[in-house]
C-alpha atoms as a PDB file:
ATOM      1  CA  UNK A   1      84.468  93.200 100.025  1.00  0.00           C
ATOM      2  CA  UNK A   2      84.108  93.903  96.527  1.00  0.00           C
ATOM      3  CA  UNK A   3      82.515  97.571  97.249  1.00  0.00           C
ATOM      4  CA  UNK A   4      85.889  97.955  99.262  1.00  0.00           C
ATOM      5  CA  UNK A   5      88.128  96.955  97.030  1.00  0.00           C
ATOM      6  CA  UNK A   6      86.615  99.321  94.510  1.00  0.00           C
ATOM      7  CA  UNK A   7      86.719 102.569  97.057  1.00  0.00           C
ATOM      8  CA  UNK A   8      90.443 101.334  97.641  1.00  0.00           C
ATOM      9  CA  UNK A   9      91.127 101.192  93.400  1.00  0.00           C
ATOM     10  CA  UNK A  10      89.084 104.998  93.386  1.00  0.00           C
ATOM     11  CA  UNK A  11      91.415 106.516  95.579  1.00  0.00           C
ATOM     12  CA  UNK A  12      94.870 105.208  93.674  1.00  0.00           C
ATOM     13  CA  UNK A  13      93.358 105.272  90.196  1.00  0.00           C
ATOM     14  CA  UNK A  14      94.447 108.878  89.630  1.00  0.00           C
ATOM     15  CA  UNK A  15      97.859 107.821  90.462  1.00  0.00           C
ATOM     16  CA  UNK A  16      98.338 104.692  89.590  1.00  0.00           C
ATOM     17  CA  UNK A  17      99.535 105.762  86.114  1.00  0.00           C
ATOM     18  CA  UNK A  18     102.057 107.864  87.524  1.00  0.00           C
ATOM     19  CA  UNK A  19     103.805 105.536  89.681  1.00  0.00           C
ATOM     20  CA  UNK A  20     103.975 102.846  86.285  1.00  0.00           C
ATOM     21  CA  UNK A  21     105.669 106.165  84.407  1.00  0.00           C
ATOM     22  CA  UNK A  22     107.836 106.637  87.734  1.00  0.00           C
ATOM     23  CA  UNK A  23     108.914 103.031  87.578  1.00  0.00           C
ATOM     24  CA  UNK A  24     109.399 102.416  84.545  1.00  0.00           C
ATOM     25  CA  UNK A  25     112.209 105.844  84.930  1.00  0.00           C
ATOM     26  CA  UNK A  26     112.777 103.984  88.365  1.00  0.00           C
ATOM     27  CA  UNK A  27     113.783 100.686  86.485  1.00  0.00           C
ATOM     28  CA  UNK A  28     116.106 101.447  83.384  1.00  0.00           C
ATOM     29  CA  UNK A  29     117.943 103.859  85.453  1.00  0.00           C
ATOM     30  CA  UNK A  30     118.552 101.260  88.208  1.00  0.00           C
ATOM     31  CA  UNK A  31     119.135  98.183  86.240  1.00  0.00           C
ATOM     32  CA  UNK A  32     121.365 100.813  83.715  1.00  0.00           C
ATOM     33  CA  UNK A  33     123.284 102.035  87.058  1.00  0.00           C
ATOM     34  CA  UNK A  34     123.496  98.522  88.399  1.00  0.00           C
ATOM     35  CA  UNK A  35     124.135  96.918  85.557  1.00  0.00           C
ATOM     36  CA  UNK A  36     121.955  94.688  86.739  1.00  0.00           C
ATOM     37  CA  UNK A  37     117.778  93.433  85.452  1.00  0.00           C
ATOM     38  CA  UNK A  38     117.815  91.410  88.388  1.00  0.00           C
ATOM     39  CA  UNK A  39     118.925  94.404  91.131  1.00  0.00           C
ATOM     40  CA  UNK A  40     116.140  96.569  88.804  1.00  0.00           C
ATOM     41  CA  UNK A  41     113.321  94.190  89.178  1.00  0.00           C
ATOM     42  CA  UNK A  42     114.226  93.390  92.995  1.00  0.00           C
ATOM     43  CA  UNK A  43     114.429  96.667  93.429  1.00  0.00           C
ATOM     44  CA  UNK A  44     111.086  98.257  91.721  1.00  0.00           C
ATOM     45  CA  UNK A  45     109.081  95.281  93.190  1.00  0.00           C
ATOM     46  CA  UNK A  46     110.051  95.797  97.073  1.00  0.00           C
ATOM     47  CA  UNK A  47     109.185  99.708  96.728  1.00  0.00           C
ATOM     48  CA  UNK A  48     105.651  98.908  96.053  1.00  0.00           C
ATOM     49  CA  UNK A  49     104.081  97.467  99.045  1.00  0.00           C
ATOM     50  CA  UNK A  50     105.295 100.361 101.262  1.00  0.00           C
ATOM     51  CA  UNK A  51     104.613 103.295  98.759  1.00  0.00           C
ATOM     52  CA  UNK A  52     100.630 101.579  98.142  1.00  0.00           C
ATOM     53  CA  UNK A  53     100.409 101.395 102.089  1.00  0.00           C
ATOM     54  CA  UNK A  54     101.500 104.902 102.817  1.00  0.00           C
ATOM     55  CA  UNK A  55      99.711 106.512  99.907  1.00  0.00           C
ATOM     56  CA  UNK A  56      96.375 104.717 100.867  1.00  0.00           C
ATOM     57  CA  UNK A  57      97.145 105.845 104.361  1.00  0.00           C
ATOM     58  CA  UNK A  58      97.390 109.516 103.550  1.00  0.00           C
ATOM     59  CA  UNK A  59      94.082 109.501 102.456  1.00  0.00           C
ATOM     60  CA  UNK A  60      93.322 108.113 105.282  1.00  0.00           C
ATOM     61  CA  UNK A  61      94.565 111.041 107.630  1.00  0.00           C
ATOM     62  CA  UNK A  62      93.093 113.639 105.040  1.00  0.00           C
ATOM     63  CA  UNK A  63      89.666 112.558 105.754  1.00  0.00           C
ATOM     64  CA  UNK A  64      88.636 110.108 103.474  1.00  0.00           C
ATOM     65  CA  UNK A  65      88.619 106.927 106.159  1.00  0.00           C
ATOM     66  CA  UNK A  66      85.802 108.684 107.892  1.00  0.00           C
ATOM     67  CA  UNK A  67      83.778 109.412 104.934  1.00  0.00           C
ATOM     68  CA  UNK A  68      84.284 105.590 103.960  1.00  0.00           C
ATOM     69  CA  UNK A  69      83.003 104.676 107.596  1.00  0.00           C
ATOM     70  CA  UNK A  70      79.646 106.798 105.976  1.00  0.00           C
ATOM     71  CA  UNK A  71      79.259 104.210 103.270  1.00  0.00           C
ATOM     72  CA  UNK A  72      77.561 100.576 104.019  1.00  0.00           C
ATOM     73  CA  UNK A  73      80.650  98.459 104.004  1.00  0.00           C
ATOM     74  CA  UNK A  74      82.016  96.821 106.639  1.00  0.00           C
ATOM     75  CA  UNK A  75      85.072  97.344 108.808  1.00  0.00           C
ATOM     76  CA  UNK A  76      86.435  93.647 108.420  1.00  0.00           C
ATOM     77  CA  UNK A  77      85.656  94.271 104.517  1.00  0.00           C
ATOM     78  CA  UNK A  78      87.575  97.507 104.300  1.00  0.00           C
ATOM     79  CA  UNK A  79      90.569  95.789 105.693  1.00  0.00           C
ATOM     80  CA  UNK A  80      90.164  93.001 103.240  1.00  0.00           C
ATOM     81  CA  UNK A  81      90.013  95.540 100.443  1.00  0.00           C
ATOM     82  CA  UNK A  82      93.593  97.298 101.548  1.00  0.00           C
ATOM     83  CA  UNK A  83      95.269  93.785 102.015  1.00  0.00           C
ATOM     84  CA  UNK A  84      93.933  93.087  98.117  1.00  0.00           C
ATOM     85  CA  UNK A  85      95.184  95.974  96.491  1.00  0.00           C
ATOM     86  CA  UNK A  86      98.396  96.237  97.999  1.00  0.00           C
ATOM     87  CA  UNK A  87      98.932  92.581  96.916  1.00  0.00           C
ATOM     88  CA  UNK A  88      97.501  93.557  93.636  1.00  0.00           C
ATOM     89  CA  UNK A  89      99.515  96.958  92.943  1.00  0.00           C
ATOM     90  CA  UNK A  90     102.280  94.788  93.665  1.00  0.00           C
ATOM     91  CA  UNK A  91     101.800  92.250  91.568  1.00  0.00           C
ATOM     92  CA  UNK A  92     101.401  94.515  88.772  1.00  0.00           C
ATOM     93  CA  UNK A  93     104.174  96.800  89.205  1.00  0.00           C
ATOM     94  CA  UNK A  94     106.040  93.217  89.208  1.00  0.00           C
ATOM     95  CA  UNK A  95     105.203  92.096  86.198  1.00  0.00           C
ATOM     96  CA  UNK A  96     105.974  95.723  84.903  1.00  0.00           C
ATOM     97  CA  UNK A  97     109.189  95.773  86.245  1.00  0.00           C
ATOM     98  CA  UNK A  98     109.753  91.981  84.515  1.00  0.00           C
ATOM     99  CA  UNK A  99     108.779  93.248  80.910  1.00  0.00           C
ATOM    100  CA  UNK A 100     110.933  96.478  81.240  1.00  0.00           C
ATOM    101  CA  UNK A 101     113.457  93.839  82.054  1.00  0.00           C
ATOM    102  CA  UNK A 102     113.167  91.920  78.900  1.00  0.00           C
ATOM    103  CA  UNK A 103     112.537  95.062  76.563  1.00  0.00           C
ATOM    104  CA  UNK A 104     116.368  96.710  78.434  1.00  0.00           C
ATOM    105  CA  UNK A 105     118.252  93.721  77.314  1.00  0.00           C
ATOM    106  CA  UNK A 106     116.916  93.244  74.059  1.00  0.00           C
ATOM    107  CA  UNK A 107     118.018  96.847  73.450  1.00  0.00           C
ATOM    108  CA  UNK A 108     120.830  97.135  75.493  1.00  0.00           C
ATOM    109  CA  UNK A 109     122.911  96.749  72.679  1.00  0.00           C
ATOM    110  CA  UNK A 110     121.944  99.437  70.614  1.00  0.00           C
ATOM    111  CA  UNK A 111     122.442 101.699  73.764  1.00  0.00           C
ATOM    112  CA  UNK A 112     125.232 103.798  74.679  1.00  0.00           C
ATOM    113  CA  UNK A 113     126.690 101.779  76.666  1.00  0.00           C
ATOM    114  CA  UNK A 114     129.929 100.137  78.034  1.00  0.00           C
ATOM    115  CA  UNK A 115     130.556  96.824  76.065  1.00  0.00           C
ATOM    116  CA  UNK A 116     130.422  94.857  80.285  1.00  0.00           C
ATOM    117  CA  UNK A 117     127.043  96.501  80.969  1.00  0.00           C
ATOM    118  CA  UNK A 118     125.145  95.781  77.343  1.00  0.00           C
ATOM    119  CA  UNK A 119     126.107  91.952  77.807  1.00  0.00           C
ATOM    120  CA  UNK A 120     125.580  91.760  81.570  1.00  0.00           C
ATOM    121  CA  UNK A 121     121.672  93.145  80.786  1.00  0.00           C
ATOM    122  CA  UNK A 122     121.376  90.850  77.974  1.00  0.00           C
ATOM    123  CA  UNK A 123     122.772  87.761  80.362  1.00  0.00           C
ATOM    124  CA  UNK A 124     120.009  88.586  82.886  1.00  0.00           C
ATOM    125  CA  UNK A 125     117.057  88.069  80.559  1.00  0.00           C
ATOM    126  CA  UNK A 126     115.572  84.565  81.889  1.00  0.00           C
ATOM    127  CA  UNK A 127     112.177  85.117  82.757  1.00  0.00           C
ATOM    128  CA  UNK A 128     112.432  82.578  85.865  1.00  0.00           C
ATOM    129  CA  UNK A 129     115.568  84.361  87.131  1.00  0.00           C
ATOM    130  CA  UNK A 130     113.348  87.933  86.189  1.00  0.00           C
ATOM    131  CA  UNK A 131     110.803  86.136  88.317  1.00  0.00           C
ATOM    132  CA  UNK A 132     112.320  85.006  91.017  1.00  0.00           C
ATOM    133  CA  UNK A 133     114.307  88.238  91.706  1.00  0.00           C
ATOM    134  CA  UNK A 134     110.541  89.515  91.774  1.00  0.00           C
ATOM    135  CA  UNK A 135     109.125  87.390  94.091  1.00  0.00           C
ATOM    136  CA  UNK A 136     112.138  87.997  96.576  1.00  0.00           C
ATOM    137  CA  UNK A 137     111.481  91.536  97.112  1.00  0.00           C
ATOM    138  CA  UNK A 138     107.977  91.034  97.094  1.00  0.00           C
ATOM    139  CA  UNK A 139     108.247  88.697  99.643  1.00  0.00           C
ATOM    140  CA  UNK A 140     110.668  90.574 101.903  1.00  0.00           C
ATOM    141  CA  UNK A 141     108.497  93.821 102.232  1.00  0.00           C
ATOM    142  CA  UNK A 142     105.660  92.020 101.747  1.00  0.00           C
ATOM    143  CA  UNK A 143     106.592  89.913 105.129  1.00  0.00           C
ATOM    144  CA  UNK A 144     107.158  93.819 106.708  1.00  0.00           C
ATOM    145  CA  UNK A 145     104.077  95.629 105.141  1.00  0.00           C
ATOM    146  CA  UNK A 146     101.847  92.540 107.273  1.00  0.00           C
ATOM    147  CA  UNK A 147     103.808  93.619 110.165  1.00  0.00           C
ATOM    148  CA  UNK A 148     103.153  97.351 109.802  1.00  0.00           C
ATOM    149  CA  UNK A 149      99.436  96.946 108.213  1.00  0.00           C
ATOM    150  CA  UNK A 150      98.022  96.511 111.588  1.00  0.00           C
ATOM    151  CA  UNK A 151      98.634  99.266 113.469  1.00  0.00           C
ATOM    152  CA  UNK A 152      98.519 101.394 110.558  1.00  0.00           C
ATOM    153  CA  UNK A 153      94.825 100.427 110.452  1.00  0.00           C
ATOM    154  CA  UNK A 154      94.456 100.361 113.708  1.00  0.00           C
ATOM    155  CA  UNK A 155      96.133 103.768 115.043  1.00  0.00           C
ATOM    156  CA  UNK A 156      96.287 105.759 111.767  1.00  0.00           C
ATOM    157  CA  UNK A 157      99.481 106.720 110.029  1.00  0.00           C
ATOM    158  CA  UNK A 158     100.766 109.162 112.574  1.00  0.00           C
ATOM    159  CA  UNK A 159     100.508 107.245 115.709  1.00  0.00           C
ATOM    160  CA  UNK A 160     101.324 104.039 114.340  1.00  0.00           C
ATOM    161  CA  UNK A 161     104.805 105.814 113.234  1.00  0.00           C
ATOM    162  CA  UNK A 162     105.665 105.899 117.100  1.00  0.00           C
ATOM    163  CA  UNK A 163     104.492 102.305 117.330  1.00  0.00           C
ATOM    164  CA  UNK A 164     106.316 100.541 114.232  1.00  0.00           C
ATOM    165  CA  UNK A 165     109.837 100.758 115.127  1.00  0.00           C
ATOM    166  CA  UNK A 166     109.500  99.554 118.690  1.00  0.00           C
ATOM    167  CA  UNK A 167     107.706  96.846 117.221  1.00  0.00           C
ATOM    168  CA  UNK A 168     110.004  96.440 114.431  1.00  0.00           C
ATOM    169  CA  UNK A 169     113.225  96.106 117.009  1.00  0.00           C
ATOM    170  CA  UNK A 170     111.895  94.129 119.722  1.00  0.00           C
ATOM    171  CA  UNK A 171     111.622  91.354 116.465  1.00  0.00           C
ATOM    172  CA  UNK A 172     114.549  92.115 115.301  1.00  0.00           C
ATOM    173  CA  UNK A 173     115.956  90.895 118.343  1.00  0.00           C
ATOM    174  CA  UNK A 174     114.245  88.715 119.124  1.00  0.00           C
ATOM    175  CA  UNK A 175     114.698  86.621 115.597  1.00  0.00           C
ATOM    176  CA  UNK A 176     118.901  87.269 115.895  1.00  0.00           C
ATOM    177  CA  UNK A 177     119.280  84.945 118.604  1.00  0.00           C
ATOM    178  CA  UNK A 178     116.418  82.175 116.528  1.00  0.00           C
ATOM    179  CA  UNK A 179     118.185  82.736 113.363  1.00  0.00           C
ATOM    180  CA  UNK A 180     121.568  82.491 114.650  1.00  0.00           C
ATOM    181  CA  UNK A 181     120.793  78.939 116.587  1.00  0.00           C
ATOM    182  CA  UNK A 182     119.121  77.633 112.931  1.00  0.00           C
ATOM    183  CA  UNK A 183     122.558  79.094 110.761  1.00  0.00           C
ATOM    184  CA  UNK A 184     124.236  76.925 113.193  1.00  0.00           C
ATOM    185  CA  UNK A 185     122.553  73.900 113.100  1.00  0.00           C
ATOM    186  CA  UNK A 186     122.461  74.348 109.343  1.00  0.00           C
ATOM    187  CA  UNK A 187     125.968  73.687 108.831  1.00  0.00           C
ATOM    188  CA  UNK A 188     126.913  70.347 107.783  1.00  0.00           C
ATOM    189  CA  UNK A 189     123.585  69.098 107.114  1.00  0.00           C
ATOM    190  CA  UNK A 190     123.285  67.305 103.734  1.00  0.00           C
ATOM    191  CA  UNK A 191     119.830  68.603 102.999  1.00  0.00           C
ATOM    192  CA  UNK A 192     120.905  71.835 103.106  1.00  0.00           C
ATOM    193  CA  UNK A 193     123.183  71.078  99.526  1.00  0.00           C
ATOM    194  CA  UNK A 194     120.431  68.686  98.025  1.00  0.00           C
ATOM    195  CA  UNK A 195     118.040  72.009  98.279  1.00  0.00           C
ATOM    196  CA  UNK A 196     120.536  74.448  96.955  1.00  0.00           C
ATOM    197  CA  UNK A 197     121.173  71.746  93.810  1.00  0.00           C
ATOM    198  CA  UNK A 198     117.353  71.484  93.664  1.00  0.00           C
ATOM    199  CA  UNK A 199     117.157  75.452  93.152  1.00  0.00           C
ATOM    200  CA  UNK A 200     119.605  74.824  90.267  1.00  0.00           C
ATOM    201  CA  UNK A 201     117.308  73.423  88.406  1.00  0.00           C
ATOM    202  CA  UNK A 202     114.747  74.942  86.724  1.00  0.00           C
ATOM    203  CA  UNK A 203     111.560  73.006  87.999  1.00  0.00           C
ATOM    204  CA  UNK A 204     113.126  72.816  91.502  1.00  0.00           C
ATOM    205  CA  UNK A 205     113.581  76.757  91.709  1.00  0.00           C
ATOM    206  CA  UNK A 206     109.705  77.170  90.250  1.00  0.00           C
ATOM    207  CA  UNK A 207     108.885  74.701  92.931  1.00  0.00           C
ATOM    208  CA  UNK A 208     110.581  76.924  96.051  1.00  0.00           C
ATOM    209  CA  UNK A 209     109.133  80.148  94.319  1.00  0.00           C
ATOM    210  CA  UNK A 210     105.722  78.311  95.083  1.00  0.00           C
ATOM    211  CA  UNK A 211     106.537  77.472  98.663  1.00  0.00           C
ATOM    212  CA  UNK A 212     108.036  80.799  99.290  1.00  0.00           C
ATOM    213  CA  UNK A 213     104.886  82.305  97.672  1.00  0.00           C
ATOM    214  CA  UNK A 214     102.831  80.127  99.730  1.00  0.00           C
ATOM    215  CA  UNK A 215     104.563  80.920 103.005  1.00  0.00           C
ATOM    216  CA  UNK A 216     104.193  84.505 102.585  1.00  0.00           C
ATOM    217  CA  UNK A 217     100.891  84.621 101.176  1.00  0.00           C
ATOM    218  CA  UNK A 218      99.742  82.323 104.293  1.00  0.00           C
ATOM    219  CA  UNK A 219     101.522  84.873 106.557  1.00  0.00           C
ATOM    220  CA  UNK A 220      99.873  88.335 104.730  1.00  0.00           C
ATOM    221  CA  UNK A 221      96.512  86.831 105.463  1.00  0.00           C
ATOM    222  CA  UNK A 222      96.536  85.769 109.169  1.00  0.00           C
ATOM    223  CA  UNK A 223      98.181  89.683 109.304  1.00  0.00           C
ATOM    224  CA  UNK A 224      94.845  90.799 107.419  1.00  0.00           C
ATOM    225  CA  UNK A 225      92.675  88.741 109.696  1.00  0.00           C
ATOM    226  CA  UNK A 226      94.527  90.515 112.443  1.00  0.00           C
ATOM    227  CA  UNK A 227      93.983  93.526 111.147  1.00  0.00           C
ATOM    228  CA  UNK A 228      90.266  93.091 110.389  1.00  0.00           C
ATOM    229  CA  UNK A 229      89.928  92.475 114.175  1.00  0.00           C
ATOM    230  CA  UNK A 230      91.348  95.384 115.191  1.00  0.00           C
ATOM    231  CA  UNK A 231      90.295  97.569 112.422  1.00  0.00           C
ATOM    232  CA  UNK A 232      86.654  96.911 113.979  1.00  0.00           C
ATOM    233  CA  UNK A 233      87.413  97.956 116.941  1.00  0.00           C
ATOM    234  CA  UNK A 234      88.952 101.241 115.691  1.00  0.00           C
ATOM    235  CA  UNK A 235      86.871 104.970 116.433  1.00  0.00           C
ATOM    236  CA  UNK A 236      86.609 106.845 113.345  1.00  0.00           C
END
């Protein structure tokens, strides 16, 4: 796995540079525009996961998964190795987007700015809160990218573009009528408050950015065991 991981980190090491120069532009303009660190770092961290996945999967279709099928590592370990560096592009760029965060609203007010934007940046400068806005688009696309992965692995890029959005509305549909009965039978349930006070609190937020990490980390690896499986199967 390790030999896969490092084939994966070759072919995005050339740009891996540019994309922190792109976000970084990417961030202040957003969270400037927005008026907003918390919109910024939502925003930077969900555009990771897809622009990794698609990058990686360019290569693919320009040749390089074949020669990688040339070199001894596995199938099940080459799947392995696009799952990690996703999740590890996207943890970076996360804490990336975090720090630009903190460095905008320390010098918000020396920038030319509208008196309502300089203090709104400078509100939004709790790490936590930073952190929590980057773990919800993380988890979001992250939840979509283990959707996708699959059959981008599976069929290549190109076909798996004909596949994905049937796939992606027949569960959209599906989860409308599921989510709709759970909304319902949400309402007027005590628990429901206790967990919103809980997230008030500092320690009870850090606690539900664990479970939500959990869940969605639990969830991105049965989609990469799926994926292995039918990566192995795949005709290069």
């Amino acid at each position: 796995m390790k030999a896969a991981f490092l084939c994966e980190f070759a072919t995005i090491r050339n740009i891996l540079l540019q994309w922190i120069v792109l976000y970084l532009i990417v961030g202040v303009v957003v969270g400037i525009a927005m008026q907003s660190s918390v919109a910024m770092v939502a925003c930077v961290t969900a555009m990771t996961p897809f622009l990794t996945v698609f990058t990686l999967a360019g290569y693919d279709a320009t040749g390089w998964e074949r020669f990688r099928a040339c070199l001894p590592i596995s199938r099940g370990a080459v799947a392995f190795g696009r799952y990690a560096m996703v999740l590890l592009v996207t943890v970076i760029m996360a804490v990336l987007a975090i720090a630009v965060a903190l460095v905008l609203a320390q010098v918000a007010p020396a920038l030319p700015l509208e008196a309502g934007a300089a203090e709104s940046l400078r509100a939004e400068s709790d790490p936590l809160m930073l952190a929590s806005a980057a773990l919800a688009g993380a988890s979001i696309i992250l939840v979509i990218t283990a959707v996708i992965l699959p059959f981008i692995l599976r069929f290549g890029m190109t076909k798996a573009m004909r596949i994905i959005p049937i796939v992606m509305v027949l569960l959209f549909v599906m989860a409308v009528p599921v989510l709709g009965d759970i909304f319902s039978n949400m309402q007027g349930l005590t628990w429901v408050n206790d967990l919103l006070a809980l997230l008030d609190d500092e320690e009870g937020l850090a606690a539900g950015m664990a479970a939500v990490a959990a869940v969605v980390l639990a969830l991105y690896a049965a989609s990469c065991a799926v994926a292995a499986r039918l990566y192995r199967g795949k005709e290069l």
